[in-house]
N, C-alpha and C. Protein backbone atom coordinates (compact mmCIF):
# COMPACT_ATOMS: atom_id res chain seq x y z
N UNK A 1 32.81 -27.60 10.42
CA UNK A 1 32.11 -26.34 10.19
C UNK A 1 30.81 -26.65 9.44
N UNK A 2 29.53 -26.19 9.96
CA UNK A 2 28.52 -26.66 9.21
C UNK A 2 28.51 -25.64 8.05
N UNK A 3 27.01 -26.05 6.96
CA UNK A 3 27.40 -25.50 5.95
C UNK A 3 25.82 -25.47 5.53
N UNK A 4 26.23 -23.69 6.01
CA UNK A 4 24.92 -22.83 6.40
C UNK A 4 24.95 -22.08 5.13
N UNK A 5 24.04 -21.68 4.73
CA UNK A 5 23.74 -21.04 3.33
C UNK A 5 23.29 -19.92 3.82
N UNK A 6 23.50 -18.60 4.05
CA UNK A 6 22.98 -17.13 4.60
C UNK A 6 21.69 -17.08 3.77
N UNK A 7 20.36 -17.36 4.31
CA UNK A 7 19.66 -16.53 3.68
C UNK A 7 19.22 -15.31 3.01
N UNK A 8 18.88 -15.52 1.52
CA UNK A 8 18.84 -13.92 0.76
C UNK A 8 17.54 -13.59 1.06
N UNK A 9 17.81 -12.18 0.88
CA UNK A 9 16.63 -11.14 1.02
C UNK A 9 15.88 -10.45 0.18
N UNK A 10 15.18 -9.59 0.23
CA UNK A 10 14.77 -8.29 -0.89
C UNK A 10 13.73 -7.79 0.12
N UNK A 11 13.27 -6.92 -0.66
CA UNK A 11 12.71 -5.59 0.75
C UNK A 11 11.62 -5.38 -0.53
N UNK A 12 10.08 -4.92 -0.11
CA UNK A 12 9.30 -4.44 -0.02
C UNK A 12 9.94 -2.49 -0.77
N UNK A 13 9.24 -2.45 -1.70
CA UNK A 13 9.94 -1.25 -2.21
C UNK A 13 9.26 -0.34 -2.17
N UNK A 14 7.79 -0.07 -2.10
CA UNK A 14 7.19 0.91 -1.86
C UNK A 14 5.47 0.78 -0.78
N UNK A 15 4.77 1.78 -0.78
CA UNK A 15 3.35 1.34 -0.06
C UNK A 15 4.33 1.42 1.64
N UNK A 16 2.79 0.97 1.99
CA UNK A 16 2.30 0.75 3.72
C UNK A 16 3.61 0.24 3.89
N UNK A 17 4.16 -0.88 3.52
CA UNK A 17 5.23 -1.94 4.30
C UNK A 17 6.50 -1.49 3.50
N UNK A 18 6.40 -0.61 3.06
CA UNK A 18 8.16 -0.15 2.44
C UNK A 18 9.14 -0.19 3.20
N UNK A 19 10.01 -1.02 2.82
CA UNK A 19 11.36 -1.05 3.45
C UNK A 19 11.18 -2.84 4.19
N UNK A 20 10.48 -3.71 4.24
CA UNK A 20 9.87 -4.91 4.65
C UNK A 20 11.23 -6.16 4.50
N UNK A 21 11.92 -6.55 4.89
CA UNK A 21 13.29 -7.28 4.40
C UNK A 21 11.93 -8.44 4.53
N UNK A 22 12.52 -9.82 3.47
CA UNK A 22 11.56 -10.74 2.89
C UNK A 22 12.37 -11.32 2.69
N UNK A 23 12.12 -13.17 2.68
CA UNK A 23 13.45 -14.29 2.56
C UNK A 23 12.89 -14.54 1.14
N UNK A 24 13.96 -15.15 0.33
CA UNK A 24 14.36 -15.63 -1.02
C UNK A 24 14.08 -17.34 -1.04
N UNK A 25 13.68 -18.05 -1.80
CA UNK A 25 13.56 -19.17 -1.64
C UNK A 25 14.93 -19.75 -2.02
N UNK A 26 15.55 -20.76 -1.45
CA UNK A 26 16.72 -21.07 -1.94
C UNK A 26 16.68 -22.34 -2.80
N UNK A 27 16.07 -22.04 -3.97
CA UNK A 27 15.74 -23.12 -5.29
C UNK A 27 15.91 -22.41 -6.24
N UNK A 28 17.06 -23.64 -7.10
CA UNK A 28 17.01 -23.17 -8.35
C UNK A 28 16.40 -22.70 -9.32
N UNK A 29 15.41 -23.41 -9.78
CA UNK A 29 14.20 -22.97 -10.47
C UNK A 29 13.22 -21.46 -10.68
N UNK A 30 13.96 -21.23 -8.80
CA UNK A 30 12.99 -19.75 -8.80
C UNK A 30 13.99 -18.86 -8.58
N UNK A 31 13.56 -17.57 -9.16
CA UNK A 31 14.25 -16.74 -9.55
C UNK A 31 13.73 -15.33 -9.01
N UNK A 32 14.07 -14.61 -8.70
CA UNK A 32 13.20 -13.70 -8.20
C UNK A 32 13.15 -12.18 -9.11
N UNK A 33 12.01 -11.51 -9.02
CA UNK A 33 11.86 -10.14 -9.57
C UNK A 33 13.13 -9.09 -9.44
N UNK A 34 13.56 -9.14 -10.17
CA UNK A 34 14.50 -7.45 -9.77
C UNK A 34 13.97 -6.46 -9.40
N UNK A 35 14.51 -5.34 -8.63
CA UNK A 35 13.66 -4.46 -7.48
C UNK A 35 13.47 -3.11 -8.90
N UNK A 36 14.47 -3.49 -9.78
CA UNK A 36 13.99 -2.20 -10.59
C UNK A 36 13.07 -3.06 -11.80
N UNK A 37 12.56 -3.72 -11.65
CA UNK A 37 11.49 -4.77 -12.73
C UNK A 37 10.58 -3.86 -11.88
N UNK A 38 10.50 -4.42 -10.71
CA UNK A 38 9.30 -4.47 -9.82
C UNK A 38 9.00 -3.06 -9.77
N UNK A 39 9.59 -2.06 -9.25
CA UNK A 39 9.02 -0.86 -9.21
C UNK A 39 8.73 0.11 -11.07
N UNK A 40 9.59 -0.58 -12.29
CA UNK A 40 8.55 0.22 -12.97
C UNK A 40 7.34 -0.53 -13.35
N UNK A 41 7.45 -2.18 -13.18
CA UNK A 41 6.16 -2.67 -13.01
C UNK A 41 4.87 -1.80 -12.04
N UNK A 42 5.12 -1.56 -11.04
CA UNK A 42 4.19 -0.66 -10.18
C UNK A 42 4.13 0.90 -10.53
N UNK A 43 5.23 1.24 -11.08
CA UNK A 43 4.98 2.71 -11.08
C UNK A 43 4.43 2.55 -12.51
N UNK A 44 4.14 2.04 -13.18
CA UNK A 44 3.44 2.30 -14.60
C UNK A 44 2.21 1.77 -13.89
N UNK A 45 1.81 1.31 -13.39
CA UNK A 45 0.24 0.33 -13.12
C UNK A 45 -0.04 1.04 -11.44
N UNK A 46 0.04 2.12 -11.19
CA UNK A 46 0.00 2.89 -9.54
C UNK A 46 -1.31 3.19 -9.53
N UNK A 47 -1.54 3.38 -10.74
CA UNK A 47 -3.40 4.24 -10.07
C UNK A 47 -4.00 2.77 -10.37
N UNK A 48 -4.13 1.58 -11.28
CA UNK A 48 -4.52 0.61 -11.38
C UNK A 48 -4.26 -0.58 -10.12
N UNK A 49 -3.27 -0.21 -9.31
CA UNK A 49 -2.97 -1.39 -8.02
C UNK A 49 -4.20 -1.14 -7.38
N UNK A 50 -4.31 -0.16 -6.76
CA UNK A 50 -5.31 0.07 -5.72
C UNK A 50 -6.70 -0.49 -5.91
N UNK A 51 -7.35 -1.23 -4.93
CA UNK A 51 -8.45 -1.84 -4.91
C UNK A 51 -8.47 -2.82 -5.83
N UNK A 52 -7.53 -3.92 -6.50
CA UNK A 52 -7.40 -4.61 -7.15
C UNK A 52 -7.37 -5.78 -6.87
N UNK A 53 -7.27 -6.87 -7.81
CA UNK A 53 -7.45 -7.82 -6.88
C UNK A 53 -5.95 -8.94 -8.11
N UNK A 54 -5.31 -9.20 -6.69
CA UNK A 54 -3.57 -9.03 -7.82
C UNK A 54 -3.37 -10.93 -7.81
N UNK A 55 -2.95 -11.21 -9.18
CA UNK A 55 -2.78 -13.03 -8.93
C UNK A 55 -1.06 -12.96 -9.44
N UNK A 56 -0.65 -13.80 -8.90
CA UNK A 56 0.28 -13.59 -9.03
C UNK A 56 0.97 -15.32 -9.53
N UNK A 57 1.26 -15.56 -10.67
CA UNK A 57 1.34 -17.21 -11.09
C UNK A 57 2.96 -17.63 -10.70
N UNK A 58 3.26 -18.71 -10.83
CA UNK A 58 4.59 -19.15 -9.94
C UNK A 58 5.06 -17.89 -8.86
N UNK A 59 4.75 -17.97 -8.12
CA UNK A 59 4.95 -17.18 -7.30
C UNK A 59 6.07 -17.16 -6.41
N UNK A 60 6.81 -18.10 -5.97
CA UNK A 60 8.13 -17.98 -5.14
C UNK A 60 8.25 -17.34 -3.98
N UNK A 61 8.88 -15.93 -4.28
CA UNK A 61 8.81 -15.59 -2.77
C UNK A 61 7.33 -14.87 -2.17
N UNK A 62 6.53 -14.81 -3.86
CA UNK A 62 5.33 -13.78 -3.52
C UNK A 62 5.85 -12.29 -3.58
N UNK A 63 7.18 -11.70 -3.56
CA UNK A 63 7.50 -10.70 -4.06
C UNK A 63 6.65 -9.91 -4.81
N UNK A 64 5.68 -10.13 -5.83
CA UNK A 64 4.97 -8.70 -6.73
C UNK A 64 3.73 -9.04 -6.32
N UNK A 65 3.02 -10.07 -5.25
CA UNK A 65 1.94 -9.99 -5.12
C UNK A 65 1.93 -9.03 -3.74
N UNK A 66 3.16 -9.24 -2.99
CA UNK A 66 3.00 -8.45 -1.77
C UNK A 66 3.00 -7.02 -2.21
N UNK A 67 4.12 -6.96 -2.75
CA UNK A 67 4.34 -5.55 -3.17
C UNK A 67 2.73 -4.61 -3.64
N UNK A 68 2.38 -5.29 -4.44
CA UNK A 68 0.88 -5.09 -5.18
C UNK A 68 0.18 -4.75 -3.33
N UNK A 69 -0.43 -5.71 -2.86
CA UNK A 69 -0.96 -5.24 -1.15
C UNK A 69 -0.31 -4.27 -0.66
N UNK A 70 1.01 -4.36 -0.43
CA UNK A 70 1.72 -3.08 0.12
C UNK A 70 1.32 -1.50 -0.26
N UNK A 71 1.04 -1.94 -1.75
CA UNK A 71 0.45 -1.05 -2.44
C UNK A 71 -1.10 -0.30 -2.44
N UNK A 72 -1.57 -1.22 -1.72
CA UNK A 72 -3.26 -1.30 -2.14
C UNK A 72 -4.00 -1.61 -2.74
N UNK A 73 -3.65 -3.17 -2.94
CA UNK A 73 -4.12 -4.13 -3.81
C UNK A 73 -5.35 -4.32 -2.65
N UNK A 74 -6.64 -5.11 -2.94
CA UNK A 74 -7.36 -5.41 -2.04
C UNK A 74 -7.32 -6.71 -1.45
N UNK A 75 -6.74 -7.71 -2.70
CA UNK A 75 -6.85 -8.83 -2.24
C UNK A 75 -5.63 -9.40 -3.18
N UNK A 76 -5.21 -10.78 -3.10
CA UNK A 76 -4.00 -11.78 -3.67
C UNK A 76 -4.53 -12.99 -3.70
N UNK A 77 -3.37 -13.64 -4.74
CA UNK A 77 -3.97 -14.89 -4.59
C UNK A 77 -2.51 -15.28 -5.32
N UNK A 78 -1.71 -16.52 -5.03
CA UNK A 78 -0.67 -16.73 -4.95
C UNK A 78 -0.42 -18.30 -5.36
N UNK A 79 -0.27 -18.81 -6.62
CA UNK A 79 0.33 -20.05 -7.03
C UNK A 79 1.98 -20.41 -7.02
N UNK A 80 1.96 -21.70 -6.37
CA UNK A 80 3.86 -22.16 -6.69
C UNK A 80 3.45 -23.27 -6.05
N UNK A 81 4.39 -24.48 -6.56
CA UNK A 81 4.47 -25.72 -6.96
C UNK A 81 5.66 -26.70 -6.35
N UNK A 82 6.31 -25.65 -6.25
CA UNK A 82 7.59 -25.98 -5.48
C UNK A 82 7.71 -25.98 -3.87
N UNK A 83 7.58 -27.07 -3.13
CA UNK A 83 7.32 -26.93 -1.75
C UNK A 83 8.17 -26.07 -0.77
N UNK A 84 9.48 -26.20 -1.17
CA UNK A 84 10.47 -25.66 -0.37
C UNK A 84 9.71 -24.15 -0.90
N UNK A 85 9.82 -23.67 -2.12
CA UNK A 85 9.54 -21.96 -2.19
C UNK A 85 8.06 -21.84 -1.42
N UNK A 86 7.24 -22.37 -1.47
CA UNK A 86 5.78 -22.23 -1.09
C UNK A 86 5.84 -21.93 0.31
N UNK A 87 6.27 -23.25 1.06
CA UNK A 87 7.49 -22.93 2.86
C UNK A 87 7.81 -21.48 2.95
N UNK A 88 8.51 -20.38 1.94
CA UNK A 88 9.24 -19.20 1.92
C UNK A 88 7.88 -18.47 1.68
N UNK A 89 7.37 -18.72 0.91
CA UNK A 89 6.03 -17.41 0.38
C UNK A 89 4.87 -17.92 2.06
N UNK A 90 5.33 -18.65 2.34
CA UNK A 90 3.79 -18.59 4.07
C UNK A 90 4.72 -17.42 4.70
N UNK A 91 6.33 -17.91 4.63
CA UNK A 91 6.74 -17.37 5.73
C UNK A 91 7.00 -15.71 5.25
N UNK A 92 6.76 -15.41 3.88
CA UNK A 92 7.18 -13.86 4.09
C UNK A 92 5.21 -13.27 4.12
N UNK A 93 4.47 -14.19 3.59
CA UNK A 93 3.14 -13.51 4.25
C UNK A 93 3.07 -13.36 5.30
N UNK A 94 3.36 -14.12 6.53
CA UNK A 94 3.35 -13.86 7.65
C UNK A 94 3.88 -12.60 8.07
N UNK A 95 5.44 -12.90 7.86
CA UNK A 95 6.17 -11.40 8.28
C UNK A 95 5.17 -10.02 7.25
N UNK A 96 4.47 -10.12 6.32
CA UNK A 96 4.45 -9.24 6.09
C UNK A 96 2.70 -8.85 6.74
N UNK A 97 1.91 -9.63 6.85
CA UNK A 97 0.73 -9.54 8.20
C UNK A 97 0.90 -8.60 8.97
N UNK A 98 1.84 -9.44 9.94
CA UNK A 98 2.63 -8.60 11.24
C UNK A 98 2.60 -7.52 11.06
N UNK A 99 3.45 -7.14 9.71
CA UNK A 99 3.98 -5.35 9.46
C UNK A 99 3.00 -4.53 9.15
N UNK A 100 2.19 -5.24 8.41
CA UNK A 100 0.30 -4.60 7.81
C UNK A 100 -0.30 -4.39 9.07
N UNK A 101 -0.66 -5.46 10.10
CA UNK A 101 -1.23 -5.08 11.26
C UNK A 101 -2.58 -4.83 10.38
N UNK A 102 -3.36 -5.43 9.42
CA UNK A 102 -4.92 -5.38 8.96
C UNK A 102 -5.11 -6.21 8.38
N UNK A 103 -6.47 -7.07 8.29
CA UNK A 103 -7.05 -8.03 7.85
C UNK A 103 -6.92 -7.72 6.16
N UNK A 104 -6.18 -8.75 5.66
CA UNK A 104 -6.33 -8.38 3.95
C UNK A 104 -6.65 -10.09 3.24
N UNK A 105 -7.40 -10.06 2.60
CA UNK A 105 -7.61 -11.62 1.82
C UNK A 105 -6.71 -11.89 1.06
N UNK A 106 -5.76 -13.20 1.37
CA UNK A 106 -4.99 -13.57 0.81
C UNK A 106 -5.22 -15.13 0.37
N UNK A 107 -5.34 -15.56 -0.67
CA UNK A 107 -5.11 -17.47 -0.97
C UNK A 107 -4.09 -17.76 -1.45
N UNK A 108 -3.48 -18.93 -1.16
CA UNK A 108 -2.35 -19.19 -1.59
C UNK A 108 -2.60 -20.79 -2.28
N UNK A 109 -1.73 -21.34 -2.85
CA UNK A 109 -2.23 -22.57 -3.23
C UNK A 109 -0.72 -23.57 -3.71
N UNK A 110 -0.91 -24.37 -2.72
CA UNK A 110 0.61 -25.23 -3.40
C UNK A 110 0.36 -26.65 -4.50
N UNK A 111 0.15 -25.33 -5.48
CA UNK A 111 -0.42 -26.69 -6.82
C UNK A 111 -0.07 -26.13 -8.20
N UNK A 112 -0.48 -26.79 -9.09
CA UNK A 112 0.19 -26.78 -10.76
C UNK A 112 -0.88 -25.67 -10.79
N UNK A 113 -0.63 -24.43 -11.43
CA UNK A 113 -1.20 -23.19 -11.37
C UNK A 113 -1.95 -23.57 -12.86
N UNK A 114 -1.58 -24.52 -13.62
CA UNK A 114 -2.41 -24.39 -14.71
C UNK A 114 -3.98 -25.36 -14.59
N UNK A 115 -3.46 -26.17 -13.62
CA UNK A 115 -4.79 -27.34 -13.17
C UNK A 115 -5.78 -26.60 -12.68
N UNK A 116 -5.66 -25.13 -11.69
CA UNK A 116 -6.80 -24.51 -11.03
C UNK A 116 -6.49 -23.28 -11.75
N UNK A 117 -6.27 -22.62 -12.58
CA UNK A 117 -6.50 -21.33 -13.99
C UNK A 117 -7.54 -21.15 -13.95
N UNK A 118 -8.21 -22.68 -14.59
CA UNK A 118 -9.21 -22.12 -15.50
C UNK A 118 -10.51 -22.21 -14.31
N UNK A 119 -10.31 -22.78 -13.22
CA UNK A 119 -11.40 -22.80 -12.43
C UNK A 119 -11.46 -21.52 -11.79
N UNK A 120 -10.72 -20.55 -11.96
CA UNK A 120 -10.46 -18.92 -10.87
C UNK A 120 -11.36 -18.53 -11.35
N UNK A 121 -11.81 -18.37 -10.12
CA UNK A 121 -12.88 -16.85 -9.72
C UNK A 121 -12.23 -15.44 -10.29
N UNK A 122 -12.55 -14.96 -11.28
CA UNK A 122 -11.96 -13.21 -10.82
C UNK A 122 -12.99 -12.56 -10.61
N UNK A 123 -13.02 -11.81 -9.78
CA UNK A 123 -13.47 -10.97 -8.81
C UNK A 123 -14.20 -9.63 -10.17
N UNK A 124 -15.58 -9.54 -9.25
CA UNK A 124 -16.06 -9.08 -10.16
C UNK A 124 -16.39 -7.53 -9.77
N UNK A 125 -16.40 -6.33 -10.51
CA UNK A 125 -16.42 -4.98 -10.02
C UNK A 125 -14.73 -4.19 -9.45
N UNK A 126 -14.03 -5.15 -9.70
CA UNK A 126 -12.45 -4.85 -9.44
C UNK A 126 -11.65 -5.45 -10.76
N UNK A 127 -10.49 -4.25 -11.25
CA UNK A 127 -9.70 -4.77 -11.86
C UNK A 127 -8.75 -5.99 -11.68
N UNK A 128 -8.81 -7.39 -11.68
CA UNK A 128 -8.31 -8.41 -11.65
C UNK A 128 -6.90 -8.56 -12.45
N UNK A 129 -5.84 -8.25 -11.42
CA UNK A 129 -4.38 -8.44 -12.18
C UNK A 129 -3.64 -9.56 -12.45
N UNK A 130 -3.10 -10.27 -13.55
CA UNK A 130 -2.67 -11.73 -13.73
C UNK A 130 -1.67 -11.59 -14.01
N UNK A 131 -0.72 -11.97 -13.10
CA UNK A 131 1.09 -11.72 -12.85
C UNK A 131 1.56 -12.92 -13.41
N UNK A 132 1.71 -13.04 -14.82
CA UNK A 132 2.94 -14.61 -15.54
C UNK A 132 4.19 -14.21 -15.14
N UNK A 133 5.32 -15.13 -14.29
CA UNK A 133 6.66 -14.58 -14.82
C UNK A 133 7.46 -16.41 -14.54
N UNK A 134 7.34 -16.59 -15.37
CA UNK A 134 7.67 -18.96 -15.08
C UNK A 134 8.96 -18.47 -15.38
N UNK A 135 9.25 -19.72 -14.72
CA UNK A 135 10.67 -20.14 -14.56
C UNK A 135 11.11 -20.06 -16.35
N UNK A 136 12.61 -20.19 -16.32
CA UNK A 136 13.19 -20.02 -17.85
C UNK A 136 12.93 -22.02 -18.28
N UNK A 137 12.77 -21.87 -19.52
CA UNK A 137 12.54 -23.17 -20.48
C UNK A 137 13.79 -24.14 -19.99
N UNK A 138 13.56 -24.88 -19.16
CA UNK A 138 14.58 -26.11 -18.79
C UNK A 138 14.11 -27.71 -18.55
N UNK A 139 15.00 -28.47 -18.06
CA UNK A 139 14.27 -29.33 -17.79
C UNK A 139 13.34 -29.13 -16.74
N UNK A 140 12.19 -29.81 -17.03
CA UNK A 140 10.87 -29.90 -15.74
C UNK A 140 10.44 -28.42 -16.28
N UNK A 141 10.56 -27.94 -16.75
CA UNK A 141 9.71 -26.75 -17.62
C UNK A 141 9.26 -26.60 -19.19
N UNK A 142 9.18 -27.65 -20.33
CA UNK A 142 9.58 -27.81 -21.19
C UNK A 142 8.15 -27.18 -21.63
N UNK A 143 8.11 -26.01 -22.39
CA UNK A 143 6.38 -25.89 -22.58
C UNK A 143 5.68 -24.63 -21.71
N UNK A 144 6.45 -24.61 -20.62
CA UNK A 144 5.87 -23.73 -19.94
C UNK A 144 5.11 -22.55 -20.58
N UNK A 145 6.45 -22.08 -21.63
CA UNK A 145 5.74 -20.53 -21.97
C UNK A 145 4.24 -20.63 -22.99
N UNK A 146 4.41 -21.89 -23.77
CA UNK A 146 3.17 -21.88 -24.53
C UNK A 146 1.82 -22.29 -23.66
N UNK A 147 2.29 -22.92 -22.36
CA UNK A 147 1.00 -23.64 -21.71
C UNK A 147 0.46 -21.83 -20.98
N UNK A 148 1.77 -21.20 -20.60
CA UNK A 148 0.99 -19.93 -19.90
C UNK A 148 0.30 -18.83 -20.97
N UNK A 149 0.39 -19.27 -22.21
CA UNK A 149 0.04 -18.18 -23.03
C UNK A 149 -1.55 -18.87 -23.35
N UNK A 150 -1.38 -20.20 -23.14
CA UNK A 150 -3.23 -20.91 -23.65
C UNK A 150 -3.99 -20.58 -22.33
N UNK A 151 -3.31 -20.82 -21.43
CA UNK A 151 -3.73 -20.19 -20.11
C UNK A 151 -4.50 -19.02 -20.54
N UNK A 152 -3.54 -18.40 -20.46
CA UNK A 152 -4.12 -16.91 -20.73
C UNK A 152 -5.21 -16.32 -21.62
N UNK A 153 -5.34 -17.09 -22.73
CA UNK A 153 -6.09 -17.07 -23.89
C UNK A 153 -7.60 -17.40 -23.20
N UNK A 154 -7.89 -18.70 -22.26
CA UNK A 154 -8.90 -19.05 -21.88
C UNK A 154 -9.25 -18.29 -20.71
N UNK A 155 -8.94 -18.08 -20.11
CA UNK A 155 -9.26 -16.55 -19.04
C UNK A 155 -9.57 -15.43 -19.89
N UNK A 156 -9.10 -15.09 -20.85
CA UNK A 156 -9.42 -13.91 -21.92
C UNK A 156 -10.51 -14.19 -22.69
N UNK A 157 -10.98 -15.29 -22.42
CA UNK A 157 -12.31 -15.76 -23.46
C UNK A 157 -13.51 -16.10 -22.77
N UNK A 158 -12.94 -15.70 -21.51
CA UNK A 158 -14.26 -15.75 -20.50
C UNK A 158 -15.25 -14.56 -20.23
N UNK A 159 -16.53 -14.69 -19.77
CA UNK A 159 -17.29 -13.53 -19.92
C UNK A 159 -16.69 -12.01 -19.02
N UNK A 160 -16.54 -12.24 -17.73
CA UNK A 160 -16.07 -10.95 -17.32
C UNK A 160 -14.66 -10.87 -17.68
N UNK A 161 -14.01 -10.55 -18.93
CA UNK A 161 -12.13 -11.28 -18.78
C UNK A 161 -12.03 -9.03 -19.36
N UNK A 162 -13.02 -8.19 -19.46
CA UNK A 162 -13.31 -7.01 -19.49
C UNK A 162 -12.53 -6.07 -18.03
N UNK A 163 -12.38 -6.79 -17.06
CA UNK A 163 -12.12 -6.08 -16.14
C UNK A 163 -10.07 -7.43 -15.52
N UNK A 164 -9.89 -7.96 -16.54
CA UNK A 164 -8.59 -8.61 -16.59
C UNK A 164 -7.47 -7.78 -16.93
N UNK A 165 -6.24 -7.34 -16.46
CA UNK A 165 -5.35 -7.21 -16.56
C UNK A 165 -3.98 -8.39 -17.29
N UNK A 166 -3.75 -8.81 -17.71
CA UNK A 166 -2.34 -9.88 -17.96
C UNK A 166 -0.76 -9.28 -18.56
């Protein structure tokens, strides 16, 4: 009997693509948003999604950056490090393309999200949203939370960091 692992899901919770079933990366390390994280994350920040321009750091399945587009984000931009999850975040952009049926700017990047931070563009004349949610403090994470908080500090100390969200 082979020894098939059922792929997990989660769905797209509100916006254009509501109801969107989306694959789960099957790695330890990543963990995914809870659907009630995610929606009072959006329903507190609803008039701020729209025309935004949403980053979303370890990203995995891409879960709150899609959601954010689903929403009416204008644009994404999507870090993770982990090849197998990165494999899962092409494949639920795709499926979620398809379902959009409209040209939307998306980058994705399969690299150490702290090596290209400080080189990001944020988008200027749009509220620029910066999504932290790292893996929990383990091995191969040792540091994480203080490296995403200096992160953050140097994006906040930049000249347009006025129109930043974190």
């Amino acid at each position: 009997m082979p020894n098939h692992q059922p792929v997990k899901k989660f769905k797209i919770i509100g916006g254009a693509c509501k109801g969107l079933g989306l694959n789960l990366p099957n790695v330890s390390s990543t963990r995914p948003t809870k659907a009630i994280v995610r929606e009072s994350f959006f329903n507190t920040l609803q008039a701020e999604i729209r025309g935004a321009h949403f980053i979303e750091v370890f990203s995995g399945s891409a879960s709150m950056g899609l959601e954010a587009l689903s929403r009416g984000a204008k644009s994404a931009v999507f870090f993770e490090q982990n090849k197998s999850a990165y494999k899962t975040l092409l494949e639920n952009i795709s499926l979620f393309k398809n379902r959009l049926k409209k040209e939307i700017e998306i980058q994705t990047f399969l690299d150490d999200a702290f090596k290209l931070l400080p080189a990001l563009c944020l988008k200027n004349g749009v509220l620029n949203i910066l999504y932290f949610d790292p893996p929990f403090e383990t091995s191969g994470f040792l540091g994480i939370y203080e490296k995403c908080f200096h992160a953050l500090e140097r994006l906040l100390n930049r000249s347009h960091s006025k129109n930043l969200l974190a």
